[in-house]
N, C-alpha and C. Protein backbone atom coordinates (compact mmCIF):
# COMPACT_ATOMS: atom_id res chain seq x y z
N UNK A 1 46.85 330.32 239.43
CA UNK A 1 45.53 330.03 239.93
C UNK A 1 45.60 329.45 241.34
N UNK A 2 46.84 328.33 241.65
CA UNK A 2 46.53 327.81 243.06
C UNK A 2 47.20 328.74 244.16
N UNK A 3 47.52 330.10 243.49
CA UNK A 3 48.20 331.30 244.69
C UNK A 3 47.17 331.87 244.97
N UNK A 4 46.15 331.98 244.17
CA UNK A 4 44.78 332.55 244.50
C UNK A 4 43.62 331.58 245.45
N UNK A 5 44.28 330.30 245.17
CA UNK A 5 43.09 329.57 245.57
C UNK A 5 41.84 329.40 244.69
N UNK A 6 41.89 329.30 243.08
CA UNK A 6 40.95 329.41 242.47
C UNK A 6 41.32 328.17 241.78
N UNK A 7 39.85 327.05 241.65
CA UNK A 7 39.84 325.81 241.26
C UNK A 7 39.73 326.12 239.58
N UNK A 8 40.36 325.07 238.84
CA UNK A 8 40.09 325.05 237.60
C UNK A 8 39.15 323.82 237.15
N UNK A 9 37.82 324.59 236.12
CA UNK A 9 36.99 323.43 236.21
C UNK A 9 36.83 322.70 235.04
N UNK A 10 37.86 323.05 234.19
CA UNK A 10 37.92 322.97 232.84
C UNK A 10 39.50 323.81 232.05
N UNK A 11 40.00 322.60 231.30
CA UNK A 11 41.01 322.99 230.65
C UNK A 11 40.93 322.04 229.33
N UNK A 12 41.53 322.77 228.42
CA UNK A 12 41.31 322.38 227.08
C UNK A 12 43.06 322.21 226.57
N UNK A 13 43.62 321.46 226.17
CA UNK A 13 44.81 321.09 225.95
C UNK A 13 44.92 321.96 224.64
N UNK A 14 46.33 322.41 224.10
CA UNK A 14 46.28 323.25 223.26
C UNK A 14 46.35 322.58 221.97
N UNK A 15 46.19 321.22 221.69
CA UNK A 15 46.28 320.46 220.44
C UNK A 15 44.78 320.99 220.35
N UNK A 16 44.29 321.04 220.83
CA UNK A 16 41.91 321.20 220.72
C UNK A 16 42.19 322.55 220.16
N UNK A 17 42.73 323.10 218.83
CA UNK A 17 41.91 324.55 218.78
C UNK A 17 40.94 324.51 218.78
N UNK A 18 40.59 326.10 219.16
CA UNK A 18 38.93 326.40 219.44
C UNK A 18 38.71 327.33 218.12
N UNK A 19 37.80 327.17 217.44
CA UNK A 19 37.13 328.07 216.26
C UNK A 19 36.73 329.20 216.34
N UNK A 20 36.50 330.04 215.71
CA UNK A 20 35.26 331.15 215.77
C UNK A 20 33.96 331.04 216.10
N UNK A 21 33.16 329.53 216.27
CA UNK A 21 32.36 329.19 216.57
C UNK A 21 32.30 329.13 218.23
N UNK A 22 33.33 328.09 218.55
CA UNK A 22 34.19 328.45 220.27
C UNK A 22 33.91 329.93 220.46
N UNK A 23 34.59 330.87 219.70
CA UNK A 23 34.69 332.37 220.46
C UNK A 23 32.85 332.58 220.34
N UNK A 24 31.91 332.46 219.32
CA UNK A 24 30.77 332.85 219.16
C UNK A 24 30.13 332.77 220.65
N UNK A 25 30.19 331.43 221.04
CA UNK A 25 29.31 330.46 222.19
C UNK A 25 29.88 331.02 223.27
N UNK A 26 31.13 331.30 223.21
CA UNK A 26 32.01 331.84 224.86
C UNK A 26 31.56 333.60 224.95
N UNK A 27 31.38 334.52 223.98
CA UNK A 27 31.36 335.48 224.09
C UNK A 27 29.70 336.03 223.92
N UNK A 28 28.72 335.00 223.66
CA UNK A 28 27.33 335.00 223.62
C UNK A 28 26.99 334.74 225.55
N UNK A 29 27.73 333.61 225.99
CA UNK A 29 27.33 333.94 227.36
C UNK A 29 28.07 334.56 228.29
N UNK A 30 28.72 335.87 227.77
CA UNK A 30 29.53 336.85 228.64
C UNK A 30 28.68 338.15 228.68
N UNK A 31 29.06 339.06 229.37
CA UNK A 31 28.63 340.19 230.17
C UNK A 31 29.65 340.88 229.45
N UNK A 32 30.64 340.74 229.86
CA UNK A 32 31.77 341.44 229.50
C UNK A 32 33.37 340.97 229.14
N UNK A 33 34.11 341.11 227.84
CA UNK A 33 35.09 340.19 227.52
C UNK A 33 36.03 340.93 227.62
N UNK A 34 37.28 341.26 228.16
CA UNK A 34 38.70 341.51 228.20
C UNK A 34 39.30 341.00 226.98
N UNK A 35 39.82 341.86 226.24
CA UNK A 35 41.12 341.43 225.15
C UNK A 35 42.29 342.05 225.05
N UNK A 36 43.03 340.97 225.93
CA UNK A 36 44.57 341.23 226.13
C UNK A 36 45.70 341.47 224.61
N UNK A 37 46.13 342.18 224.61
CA UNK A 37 47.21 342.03 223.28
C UNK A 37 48.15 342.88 224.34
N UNK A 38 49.08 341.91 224.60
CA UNK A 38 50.72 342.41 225.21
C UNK A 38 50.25 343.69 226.30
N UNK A 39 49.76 345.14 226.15
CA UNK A 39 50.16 346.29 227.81
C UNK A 39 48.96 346.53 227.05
N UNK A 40 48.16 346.19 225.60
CA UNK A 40 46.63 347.16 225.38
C UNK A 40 45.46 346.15 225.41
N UNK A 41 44.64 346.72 226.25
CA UNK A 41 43.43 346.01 226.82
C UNK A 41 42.68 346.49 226.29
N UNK A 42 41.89 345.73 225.63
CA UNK A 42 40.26 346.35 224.94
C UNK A 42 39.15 345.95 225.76
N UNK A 43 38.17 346.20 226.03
CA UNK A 43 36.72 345.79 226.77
C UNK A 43 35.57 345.89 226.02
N UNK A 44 35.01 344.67 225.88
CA UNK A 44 33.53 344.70 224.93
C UNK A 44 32.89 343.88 225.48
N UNK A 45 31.39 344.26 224.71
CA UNK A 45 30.46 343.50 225.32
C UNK A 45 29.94 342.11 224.69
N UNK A 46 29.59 341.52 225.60
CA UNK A 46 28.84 340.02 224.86
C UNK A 46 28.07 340.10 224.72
N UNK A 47 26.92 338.77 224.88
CA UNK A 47 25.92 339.09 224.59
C UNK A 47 25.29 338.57 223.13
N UNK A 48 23.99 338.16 223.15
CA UNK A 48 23.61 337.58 221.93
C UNK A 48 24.00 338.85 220.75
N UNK A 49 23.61 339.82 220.74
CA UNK A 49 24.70 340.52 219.72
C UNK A 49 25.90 341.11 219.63
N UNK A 50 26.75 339.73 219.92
CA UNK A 50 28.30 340.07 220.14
C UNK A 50 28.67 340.55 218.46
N UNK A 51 29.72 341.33 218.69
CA UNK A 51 29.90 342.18 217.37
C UNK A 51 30.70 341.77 216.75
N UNK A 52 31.36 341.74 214.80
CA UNK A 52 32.42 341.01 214.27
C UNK A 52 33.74 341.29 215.24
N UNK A 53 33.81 342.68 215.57
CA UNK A 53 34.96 343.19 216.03
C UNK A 53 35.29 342.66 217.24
N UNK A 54 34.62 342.20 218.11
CA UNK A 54 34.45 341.49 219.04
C UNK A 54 35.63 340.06 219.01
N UNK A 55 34.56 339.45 217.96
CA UNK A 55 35.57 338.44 217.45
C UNK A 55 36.60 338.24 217.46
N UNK A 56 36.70 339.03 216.25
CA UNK A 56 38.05 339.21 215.52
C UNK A 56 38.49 339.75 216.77
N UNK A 57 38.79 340.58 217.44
CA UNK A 57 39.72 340.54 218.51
C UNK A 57 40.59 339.60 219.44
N UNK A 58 39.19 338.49 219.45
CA UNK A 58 39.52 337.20 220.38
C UNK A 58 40.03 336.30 219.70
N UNK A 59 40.18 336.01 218.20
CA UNK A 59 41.19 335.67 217.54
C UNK A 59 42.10 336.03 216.97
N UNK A 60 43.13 334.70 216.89
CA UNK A 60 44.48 335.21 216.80
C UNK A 60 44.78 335.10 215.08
N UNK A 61 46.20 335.27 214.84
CA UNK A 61 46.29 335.19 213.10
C UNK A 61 45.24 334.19 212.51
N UNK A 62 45.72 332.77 213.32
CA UNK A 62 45.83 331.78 212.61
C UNK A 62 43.68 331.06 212.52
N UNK A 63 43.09 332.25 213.71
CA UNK A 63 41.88 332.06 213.54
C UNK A 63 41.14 331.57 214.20
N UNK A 64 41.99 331.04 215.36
CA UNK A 64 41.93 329.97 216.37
C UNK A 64 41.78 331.31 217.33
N UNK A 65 41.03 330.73 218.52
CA UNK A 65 40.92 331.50 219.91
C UNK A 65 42.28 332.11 220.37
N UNK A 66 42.25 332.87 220.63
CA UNK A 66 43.62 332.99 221.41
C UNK A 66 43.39 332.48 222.88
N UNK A 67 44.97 332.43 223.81
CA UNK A 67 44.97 331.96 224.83
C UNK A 67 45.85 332.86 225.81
N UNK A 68 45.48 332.51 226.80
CA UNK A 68 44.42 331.96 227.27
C UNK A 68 43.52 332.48 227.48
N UNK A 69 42.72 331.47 227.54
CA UNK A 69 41.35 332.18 227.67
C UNK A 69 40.59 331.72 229.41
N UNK A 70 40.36 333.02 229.73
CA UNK A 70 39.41 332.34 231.38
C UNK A 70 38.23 333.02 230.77
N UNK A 71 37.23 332.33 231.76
CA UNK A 71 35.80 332.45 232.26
C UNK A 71 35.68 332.38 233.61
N UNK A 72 35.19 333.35 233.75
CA UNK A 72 35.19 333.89 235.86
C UNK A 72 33.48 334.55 235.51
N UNK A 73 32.76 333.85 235.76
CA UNK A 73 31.45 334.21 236.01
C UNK A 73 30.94 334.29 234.69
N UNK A 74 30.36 335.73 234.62
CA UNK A 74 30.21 336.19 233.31
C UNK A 74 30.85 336.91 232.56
N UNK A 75 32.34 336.87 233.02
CA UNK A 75 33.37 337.60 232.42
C UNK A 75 34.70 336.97 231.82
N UNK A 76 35.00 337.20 230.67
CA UNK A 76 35.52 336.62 229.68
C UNK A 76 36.79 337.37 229.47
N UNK A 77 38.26 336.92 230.15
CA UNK A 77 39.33 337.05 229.61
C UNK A 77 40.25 336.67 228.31
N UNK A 78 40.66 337.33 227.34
CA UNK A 78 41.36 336.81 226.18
C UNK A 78 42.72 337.09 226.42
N UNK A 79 43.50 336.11 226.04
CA UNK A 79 45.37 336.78 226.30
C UNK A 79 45.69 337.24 227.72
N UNK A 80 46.92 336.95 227.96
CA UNK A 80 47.30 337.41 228.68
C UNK A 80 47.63 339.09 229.36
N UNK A 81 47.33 339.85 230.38
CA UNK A 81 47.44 341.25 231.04
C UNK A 81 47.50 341.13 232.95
N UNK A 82 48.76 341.44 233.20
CA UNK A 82 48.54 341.09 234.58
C UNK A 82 47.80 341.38 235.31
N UNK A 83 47.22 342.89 235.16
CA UNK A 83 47.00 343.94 235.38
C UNK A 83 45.39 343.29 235.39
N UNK A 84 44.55 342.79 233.77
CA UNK A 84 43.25 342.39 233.71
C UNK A 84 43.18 341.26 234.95
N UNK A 85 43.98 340.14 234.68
CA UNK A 85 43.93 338.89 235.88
C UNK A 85 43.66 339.44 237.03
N UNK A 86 44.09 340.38 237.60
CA UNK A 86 44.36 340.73 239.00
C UNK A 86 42.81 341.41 239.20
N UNK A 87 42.55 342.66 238.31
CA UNK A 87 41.18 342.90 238.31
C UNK A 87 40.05 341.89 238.61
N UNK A 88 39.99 340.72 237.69
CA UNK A 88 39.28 339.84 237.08
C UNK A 88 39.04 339.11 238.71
N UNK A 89 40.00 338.63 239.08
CA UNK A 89 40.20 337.81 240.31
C UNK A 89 40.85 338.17 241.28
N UNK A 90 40.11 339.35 241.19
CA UNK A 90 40.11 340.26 242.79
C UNK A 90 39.03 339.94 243.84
């Protein structure tokens, strides 16, 4: 983030899991969410009718959010993709 020059305005320590409720509220005020899993990127929409699949994407086994997670406007990164970051914060 500080090679980009992009301030962080909020960080959540990883003892705080975030719920399905977390993913509900984060992916209700997105446009559009990125879900990283390792080289396959999925793209969906937010939005008050964000979809189960939606979800369930943005969580991980254990049920908890996966990480990391950014918010860049109205766009919602899940997991790591170098490839999405670079897009994202272009």
């Amino acid at each position: 983030m500080a090679a980009r020059d992009i301030e962080v305005l909020d960080k959540t320590p990883a003892s705080r899991k975030l719920s399905r409720e977390d993913a509900v509220r984060v992916a209700t005020d997105a446009k559009a969410i990125h879900v990283a899993r390792g080289k396959k990127v999925a793209v969906h929409d937010g939005g008050k009718g964000v979809s189960d699949e939606t979800l369930d994407a943005m969580l991980g086994s254990t049920g908890n959010l996966r990480s990391p997670l950014v918010v860049v406007g109205d766009t919602v990164v899940v997991g790591f993709n170098e490839s999405v970051f670079e897009e994202v914060f272009a």
